[in-house]
Each structure stands twice: as structure tokens, then as C-alpha cells.
N, C-alpha and C. Protein backbone atom coordinates (compact mmCIF):
# COMPACT_ATOMS: atom_id res chain seq x y z
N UNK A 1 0.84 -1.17 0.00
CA UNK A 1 0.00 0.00 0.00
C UNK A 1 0.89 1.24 0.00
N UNK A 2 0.23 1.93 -0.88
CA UNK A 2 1.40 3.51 -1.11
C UNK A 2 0.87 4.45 0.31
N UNK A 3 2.19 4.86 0.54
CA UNK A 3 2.13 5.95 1.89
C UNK A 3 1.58 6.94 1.53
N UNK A 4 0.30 7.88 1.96
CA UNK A 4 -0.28 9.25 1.66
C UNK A 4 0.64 10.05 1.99
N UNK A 5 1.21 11.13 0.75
CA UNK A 5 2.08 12.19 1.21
C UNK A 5 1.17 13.29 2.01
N UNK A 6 2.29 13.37 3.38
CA UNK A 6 1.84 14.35 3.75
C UNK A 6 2.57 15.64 4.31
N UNK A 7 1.49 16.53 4.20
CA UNK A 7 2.61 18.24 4.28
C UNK A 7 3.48 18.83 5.20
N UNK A 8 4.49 19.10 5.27
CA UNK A 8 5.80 19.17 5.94
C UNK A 8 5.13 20.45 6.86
N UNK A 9 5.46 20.71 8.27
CA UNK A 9 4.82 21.83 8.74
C UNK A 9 5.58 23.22 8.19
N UNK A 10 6.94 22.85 7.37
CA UNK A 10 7.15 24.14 6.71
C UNK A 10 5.88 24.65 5.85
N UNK A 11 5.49 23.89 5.20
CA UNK A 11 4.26 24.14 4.12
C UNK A 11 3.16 24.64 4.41
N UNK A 12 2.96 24.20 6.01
CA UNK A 12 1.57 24.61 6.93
C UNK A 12 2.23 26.35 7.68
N UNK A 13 3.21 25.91 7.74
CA UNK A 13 4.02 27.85 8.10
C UNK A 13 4.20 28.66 7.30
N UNK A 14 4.43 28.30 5.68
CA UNK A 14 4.52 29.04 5.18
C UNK A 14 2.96 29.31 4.34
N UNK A 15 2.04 28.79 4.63
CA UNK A 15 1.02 29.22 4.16
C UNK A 15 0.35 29.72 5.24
N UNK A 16 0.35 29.56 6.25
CA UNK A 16 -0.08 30.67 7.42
C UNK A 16 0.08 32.13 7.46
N UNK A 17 1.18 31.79 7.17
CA UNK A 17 2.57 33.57 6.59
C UNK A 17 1.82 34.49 5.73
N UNK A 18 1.27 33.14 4.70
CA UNK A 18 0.84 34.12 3.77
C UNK A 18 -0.44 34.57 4.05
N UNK A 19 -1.50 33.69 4.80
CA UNK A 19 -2.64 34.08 4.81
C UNK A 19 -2.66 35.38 6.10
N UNK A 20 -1.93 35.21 6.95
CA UNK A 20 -1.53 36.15 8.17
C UNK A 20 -1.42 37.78 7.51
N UNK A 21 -0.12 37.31 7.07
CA UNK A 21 0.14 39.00 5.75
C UNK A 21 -0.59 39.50 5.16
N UNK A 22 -1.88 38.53 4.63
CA UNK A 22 -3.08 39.23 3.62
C UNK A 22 -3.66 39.92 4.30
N UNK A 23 -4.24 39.24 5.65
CA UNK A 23 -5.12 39.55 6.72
C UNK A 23 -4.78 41.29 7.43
N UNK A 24 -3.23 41.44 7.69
CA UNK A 24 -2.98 41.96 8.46
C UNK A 24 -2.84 43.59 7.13
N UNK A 25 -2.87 43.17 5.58
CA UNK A 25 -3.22 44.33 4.89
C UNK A 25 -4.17 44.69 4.97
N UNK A 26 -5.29 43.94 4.95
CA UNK A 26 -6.94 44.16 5.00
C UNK A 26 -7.22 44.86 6.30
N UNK A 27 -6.78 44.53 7.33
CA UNK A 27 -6.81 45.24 8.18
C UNK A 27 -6.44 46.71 8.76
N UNK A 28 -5.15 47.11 7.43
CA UNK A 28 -4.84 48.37 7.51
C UNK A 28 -5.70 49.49 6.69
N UNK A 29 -6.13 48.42 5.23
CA UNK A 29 -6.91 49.28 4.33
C UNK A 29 -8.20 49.61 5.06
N UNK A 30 -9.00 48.89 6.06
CA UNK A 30 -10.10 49.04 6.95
C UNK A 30 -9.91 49.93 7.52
N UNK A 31 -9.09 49.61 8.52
CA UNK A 31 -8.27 50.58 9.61
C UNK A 31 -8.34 51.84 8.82
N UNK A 32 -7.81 52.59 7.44
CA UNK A 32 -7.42 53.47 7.30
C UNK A 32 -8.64 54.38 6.68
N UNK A 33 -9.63 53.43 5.91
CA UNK A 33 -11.10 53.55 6.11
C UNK A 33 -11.87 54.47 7.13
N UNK A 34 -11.76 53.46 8.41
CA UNK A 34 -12.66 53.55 9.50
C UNK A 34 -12.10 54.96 10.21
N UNK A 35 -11.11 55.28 9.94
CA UNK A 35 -10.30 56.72 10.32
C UNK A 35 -10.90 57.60 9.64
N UNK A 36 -10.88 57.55 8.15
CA UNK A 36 -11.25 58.36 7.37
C UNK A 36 -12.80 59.30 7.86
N UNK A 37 -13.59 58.18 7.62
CA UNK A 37 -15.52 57.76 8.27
C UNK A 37 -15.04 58.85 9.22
N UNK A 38 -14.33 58.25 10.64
CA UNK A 38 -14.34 58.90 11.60
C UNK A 38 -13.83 60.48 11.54
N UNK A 39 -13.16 61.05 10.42
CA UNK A 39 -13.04 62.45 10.56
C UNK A 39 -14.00 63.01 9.84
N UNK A 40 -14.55 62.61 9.59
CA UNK A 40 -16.22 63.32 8.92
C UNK A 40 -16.75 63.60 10.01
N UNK A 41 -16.56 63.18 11.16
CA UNK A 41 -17.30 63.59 12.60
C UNK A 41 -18.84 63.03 12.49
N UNK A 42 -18.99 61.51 11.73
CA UNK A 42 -20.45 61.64 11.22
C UNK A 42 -21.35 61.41 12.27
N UNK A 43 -21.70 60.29 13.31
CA UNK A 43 -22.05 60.38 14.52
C UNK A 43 -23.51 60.08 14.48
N UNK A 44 -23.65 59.56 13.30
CA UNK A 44 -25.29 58.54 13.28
C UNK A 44 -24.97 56.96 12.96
N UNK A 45 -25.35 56.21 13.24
CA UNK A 45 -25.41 54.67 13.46
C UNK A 45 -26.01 54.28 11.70
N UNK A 46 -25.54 53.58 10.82
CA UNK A 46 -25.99 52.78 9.93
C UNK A 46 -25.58 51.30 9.64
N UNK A 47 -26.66 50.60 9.30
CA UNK A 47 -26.54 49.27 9.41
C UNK A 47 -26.64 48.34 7.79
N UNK A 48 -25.95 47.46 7.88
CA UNK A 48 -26.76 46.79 6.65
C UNK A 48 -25.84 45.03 6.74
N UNK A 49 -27.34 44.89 6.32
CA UNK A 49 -27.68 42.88 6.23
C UNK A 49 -26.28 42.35 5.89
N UNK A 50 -24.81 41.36 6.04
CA UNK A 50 -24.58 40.61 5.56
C UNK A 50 -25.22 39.08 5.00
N UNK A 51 -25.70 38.31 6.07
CA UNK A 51 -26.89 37.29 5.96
C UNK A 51 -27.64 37.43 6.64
N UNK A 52 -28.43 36.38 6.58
CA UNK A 52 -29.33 35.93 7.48
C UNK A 52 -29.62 34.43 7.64
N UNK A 53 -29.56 33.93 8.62
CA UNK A 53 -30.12 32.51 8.54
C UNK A 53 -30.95 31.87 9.75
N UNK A 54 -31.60 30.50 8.80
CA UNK A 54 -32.52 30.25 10.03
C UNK A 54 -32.24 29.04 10.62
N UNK A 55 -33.16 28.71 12.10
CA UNK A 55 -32.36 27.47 12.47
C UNK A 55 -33.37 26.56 12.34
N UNK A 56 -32.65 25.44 11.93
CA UNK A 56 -32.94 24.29 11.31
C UNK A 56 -33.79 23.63 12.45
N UNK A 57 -34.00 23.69 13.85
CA UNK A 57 -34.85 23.12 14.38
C UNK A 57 -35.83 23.93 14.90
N UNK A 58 -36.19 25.06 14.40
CA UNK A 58 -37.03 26.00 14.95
C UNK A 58 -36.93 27.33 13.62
N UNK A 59 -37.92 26.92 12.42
CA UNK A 59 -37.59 28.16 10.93
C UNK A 59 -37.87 29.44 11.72
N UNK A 60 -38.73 29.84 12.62
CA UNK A 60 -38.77 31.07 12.80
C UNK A 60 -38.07 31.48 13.56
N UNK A 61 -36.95 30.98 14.14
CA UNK A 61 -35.38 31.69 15.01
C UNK A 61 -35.05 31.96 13.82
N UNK A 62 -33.84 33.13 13.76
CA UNK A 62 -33.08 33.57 12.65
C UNK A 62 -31.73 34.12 13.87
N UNK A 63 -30.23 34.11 13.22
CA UNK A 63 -29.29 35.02 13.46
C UNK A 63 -29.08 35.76 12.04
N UNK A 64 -28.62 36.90 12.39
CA UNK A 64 -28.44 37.83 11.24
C UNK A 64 -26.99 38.66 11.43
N UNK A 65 -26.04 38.75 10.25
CA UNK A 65 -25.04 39.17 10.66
C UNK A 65 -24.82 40.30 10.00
N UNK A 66 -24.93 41.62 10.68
CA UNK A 66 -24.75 42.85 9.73
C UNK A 66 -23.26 43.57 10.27
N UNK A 67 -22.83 44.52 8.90
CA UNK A 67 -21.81 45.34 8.98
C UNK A 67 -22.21 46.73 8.95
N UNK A 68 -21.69 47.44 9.73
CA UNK A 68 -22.15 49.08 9.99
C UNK A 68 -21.14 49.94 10.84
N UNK A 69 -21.63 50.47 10.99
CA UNK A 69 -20.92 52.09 11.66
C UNK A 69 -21.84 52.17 13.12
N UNK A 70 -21.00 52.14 13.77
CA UNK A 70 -21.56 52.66 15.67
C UNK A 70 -20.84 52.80 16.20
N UNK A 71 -21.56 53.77 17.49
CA UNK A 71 -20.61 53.70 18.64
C UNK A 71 -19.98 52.71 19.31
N UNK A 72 -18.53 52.39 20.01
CA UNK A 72 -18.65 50.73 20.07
C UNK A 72 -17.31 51.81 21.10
N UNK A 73 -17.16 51.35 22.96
CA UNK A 73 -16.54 51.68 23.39
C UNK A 73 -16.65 53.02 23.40
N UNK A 74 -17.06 53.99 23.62
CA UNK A 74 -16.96 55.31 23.32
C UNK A 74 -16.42 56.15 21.79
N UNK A 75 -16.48 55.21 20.78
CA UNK A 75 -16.04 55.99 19.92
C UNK A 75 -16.46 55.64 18.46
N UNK A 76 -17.23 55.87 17.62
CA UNK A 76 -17.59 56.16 16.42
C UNK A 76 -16.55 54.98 15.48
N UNK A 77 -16.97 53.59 14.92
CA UNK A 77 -16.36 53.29 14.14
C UNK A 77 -16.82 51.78 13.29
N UNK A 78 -16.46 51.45 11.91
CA UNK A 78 -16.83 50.69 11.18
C UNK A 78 -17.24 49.50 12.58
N UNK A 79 -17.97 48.62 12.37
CA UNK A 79 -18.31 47.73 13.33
C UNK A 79 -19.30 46.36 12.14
N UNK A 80 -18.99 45.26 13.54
CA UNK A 80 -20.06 44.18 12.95
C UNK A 80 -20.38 43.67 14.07
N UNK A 81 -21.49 42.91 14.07
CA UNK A 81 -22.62 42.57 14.87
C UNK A 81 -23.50 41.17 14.50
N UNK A 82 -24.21 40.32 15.19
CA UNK A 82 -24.79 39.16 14.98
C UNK A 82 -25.80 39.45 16.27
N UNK A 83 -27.33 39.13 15.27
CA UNK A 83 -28.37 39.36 16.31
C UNK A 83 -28.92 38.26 15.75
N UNK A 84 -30.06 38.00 16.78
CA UNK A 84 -30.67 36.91 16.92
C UNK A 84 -32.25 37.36 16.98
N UNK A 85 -33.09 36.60 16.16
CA UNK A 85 -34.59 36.59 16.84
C UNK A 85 -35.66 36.10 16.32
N UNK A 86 -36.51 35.72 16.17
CA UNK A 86 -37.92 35.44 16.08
C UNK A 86 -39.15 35.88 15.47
N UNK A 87 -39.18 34.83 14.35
CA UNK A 87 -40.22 36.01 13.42
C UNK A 87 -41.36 36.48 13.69
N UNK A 88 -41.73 35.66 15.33
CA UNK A 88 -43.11 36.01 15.82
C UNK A 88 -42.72 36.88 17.03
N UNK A 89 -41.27 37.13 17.43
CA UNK A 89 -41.15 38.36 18.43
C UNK A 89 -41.21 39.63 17.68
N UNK A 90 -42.53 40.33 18.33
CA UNK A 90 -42.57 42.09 17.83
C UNK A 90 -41.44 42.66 18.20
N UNK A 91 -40.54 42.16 19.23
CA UNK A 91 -39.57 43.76 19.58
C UNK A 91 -38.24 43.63 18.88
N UNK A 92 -37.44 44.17 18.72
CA UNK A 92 -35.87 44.47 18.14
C UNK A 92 -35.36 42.95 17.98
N UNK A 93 -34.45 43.06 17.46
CA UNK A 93 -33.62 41.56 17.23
C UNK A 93 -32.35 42.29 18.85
N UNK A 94 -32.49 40.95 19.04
CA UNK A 94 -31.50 41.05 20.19
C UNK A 94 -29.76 40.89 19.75
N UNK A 95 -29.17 42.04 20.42
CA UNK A 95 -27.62 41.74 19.59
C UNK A 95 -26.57 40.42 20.44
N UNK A 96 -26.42 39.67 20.07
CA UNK A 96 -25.96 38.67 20.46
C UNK A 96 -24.32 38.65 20.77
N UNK A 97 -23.57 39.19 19.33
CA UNK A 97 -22.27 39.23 19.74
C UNK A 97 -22.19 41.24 18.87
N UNK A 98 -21.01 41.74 19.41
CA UNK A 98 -20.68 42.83 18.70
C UNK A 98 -19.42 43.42 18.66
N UNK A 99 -18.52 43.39 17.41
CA UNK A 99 -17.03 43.39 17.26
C UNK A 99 -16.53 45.04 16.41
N UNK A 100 -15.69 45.81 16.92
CA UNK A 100 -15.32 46.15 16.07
C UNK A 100 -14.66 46.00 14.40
N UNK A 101 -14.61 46.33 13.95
CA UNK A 101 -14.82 45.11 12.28
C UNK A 101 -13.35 45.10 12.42
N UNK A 102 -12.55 45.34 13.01
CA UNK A 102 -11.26 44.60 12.71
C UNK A 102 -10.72 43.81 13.82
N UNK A 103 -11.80 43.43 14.84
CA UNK A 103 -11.57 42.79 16.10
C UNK A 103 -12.85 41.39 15.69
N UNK A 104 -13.68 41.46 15.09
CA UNK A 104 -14.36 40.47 14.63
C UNK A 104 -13.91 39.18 14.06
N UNK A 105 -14.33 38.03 13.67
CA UNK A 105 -13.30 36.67 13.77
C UNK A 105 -13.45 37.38 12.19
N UNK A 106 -12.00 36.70 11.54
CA UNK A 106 -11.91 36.68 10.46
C UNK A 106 -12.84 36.29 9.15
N UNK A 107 -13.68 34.97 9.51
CA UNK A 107 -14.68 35.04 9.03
C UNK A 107 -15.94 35.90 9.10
N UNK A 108 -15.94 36.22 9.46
CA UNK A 108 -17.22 37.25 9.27
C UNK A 108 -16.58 38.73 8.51
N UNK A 109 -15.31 39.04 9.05
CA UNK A 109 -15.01 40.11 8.02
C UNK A 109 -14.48 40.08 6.86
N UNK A 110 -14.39 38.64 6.64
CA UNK A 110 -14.22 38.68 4.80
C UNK A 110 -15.74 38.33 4.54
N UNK A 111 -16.93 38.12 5.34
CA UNK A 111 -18.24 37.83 4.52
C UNK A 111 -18.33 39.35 4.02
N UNK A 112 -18.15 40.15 5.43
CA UNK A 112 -18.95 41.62 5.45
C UNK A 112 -17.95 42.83 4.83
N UNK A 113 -17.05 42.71 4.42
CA UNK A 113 -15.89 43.32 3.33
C UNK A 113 -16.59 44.01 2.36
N UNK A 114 -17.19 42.87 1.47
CA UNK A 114 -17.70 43.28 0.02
C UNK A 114 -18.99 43.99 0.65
N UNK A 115 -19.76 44.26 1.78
CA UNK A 115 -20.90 45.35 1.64
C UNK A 115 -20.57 46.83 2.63
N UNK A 116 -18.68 46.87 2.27
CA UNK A 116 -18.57 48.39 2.89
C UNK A 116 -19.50 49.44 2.14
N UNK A 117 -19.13 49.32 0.93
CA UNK A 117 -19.57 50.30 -0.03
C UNK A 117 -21.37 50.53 0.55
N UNK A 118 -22.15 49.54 0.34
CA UNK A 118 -23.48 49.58 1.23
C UNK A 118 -23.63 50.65 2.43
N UNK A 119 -22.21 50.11 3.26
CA UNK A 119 -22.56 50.72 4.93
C UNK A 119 -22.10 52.44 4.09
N UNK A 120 -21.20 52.56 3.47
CA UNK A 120 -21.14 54.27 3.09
C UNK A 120 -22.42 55.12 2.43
N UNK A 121 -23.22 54.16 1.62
CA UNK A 121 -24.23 54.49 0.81
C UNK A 121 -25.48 54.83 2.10
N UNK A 122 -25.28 54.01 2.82
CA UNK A 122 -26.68 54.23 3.86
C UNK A 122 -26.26 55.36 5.19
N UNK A 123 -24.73 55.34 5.38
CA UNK A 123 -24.50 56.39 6.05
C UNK A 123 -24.78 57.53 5.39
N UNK A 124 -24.77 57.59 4.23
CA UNK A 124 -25.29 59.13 3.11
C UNK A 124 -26.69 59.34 3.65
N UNK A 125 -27.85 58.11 3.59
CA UNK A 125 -28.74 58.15 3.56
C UNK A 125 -29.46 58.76 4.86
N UNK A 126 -28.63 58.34 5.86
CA UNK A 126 -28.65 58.62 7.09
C UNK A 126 -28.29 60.18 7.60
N UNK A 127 -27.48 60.88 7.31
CA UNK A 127 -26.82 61.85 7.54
C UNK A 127 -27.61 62.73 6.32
N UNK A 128 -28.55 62.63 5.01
CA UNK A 128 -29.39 63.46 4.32
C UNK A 128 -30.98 63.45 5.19
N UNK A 129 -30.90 62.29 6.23
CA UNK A 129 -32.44 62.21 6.79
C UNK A 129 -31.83 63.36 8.19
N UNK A 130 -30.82 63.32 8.46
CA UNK A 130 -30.86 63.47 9.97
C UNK A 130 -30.69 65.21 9.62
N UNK A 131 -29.75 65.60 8.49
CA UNK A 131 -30.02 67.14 8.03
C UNK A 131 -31.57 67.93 7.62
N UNK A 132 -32.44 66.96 7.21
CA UNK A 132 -33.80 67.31 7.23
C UNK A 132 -34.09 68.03 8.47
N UNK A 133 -34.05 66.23 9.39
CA UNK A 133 -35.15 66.94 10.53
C UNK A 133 -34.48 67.66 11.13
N UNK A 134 -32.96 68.20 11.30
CA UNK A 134 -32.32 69.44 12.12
C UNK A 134 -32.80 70.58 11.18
N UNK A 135 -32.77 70.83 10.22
CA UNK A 135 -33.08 71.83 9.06
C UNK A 135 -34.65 72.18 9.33
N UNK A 136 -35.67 71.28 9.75
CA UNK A 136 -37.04 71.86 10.49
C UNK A 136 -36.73 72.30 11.49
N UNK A 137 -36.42 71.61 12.74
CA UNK A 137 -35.86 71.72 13.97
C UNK A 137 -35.08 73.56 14.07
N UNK A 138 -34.49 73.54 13.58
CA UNK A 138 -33.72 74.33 13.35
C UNK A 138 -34.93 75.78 12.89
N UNK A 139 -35.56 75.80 11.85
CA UNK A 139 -36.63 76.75 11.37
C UNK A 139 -37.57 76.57 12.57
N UNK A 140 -38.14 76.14 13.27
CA UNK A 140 -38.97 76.19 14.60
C UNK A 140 -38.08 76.60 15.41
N UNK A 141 -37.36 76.95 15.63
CA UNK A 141 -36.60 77.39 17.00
C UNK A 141 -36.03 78.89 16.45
N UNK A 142 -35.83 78.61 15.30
CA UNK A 142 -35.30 80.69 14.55
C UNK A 142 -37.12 81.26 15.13
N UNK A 143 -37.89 80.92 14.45
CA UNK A 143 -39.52 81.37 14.47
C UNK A 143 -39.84 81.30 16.26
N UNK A 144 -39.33 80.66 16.46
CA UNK A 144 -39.64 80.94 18.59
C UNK A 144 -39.08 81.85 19.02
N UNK A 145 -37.76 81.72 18.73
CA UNK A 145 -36.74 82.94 19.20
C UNK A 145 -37.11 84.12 18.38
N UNK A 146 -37.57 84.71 17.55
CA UNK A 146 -38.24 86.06 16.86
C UNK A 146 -39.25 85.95 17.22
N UNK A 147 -40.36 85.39 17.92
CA UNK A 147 -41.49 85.64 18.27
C UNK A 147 -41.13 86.23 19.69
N UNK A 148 -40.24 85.84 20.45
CA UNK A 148 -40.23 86.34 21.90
C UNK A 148 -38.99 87.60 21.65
N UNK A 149 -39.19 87.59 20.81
CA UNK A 149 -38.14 89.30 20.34
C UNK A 149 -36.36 89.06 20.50
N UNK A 150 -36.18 87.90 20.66
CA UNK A 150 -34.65 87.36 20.50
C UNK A 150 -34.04 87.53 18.82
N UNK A 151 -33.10 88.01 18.58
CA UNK A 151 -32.58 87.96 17.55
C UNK A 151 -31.70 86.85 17.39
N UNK A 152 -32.02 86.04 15.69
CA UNK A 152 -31.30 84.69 15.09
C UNK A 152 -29.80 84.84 15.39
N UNK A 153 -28.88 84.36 16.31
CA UNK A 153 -28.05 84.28 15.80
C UNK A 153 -27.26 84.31 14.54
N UNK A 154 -25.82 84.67 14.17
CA UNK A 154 -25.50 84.39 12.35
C UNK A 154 -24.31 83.15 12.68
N UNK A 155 -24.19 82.44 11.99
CA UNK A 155 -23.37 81.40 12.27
C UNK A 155 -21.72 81.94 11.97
N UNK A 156 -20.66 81.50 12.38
CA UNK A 156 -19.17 82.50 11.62
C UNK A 156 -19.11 81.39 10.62
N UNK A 157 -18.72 82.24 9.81
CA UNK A 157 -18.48 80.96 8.23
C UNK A 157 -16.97 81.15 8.27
């Protein structure tokens, strides 16, 4: 009977090396990302779906694993998250685990990689809703303050 060749742990080290090195670029291009995000000073929460799945002994449990932008520790930054819940519970999905996206297991941040572009598109979306309602907000409070004879402030440009 022929002996199964098998792989020298140089082969298992040097392909570690390499997958380690990929990892640890992806992590800077994120990193340099999630800096970026963060000097926009943007400071609203957006979310979006990587999967979803259900469990096989109960279809209406689901975990769901999304990539987004939150506060996480006191400070504003790319993030991922896995919630859990029930298609017959009315309230929130409960968050189960929650990682900064470059502290998250490796698998999940190569699922949730390809929908950065998403989390930027909905942070737009987010930050054009949240300028609305300050932009009313804002016109009700000029119209209060001139009704009680206060003059509008001018902003310094």
C-alpha cells in the first residue's frame, strides 16, 4: 500500500505567513477607512444585512449578521454585529455578539468586506435624513426665538 504524502509543517508555516500578511493588509486598508468615516465627525449609526439565517430546528429563530458604523466603546467606528430573533417576536432583534470590524473573527469580516460600499451608501442616507429633521428643527426654534423678540443668531463661516 502507497504511503499518503503528507505536508511538511514548513508548508503549513509558510502558508499561514501568507494568509496572516493578507489579513494583516486588509486590516490596515479598513483601519485606514474607519479613520477616514471617523473624521467626517459623522455620529449617526448605519446598518446593513450581511446574511441571514434560520435554524434548522425551529424556521422562525433567525441570526443575522450585519456590517455598519456605531458607537462601540466610546467611539464612532466601522463595526459588525450578529443578532438573533424570532419572526413572531414584535420587539428588536436582540444583539448577540458585537465586534469592532477589525476585532471580529476573520470570518465574518471577509463575509462583510464586500458590503462596505453599502454601509457608506446608507451612512449618506442617514446623515441626508438626519439634516432634514435638524433643518425643520432648526426653522422652529429661529420662528420661537423672533417671536419672543430674541434675535437669530449668524453662524461665523
Amino acid at each position: 500500500m502507497a504511503e499518503k504524502s503528507i505536508p511538511s509543517f514548513e508548508h503549513l508555516s509558510a502558508a499561514a505567513d501568507s494568509l496572516n500578511k493578507a489579513t494583516d493588509e486588509l486590516k490596515l486598508v479598513v483601519e485606514n477607512l474607519d479613520v477616514a468615516i471617523r473624521r467626517l465627525n459623522v455620529g449617526v449609526s448605519a446598518w446593513v444585512e450581511v446574511g441571514k439565517w434560520f435554524d434548522e430546528d425551529d424556521p422562525q429563530s433567525y441570526e443575522i449578521e450585519q456590517v455598519g458604523y456605531s458607537k462601540q466603546g466610546g467611539t464612532w467606528r466601522l463595526t459588525i454585529r450578529r443578532l438573533v430573533g424570532h419572526e413572531q417576536d414584535p420587539g428588536p432583534d436582540k444583539v448577540r455578539d458585537v465586534w469592532t470590524f477589525n476585532n471580529a473573527p476573520r470570518t465574518l469580516r471577509l463575509r462583510a468586506i464586500e458590503k462596505l460600499p453599502n454601509v457608506l451608501e446608507t451612512l449618506a442616507k442617514q446623515l441626508n435624513h438626519q439634516t432634514a429633521i435638524v433643518n425643520k428643527k432648526l426653522a422652529e426654534a429661529k420662528l420661537f426665538t423672533i417671536s419672543i423678540g430674541l434675535e437669530v443668531p449668524k453662524v461665523p463661516k
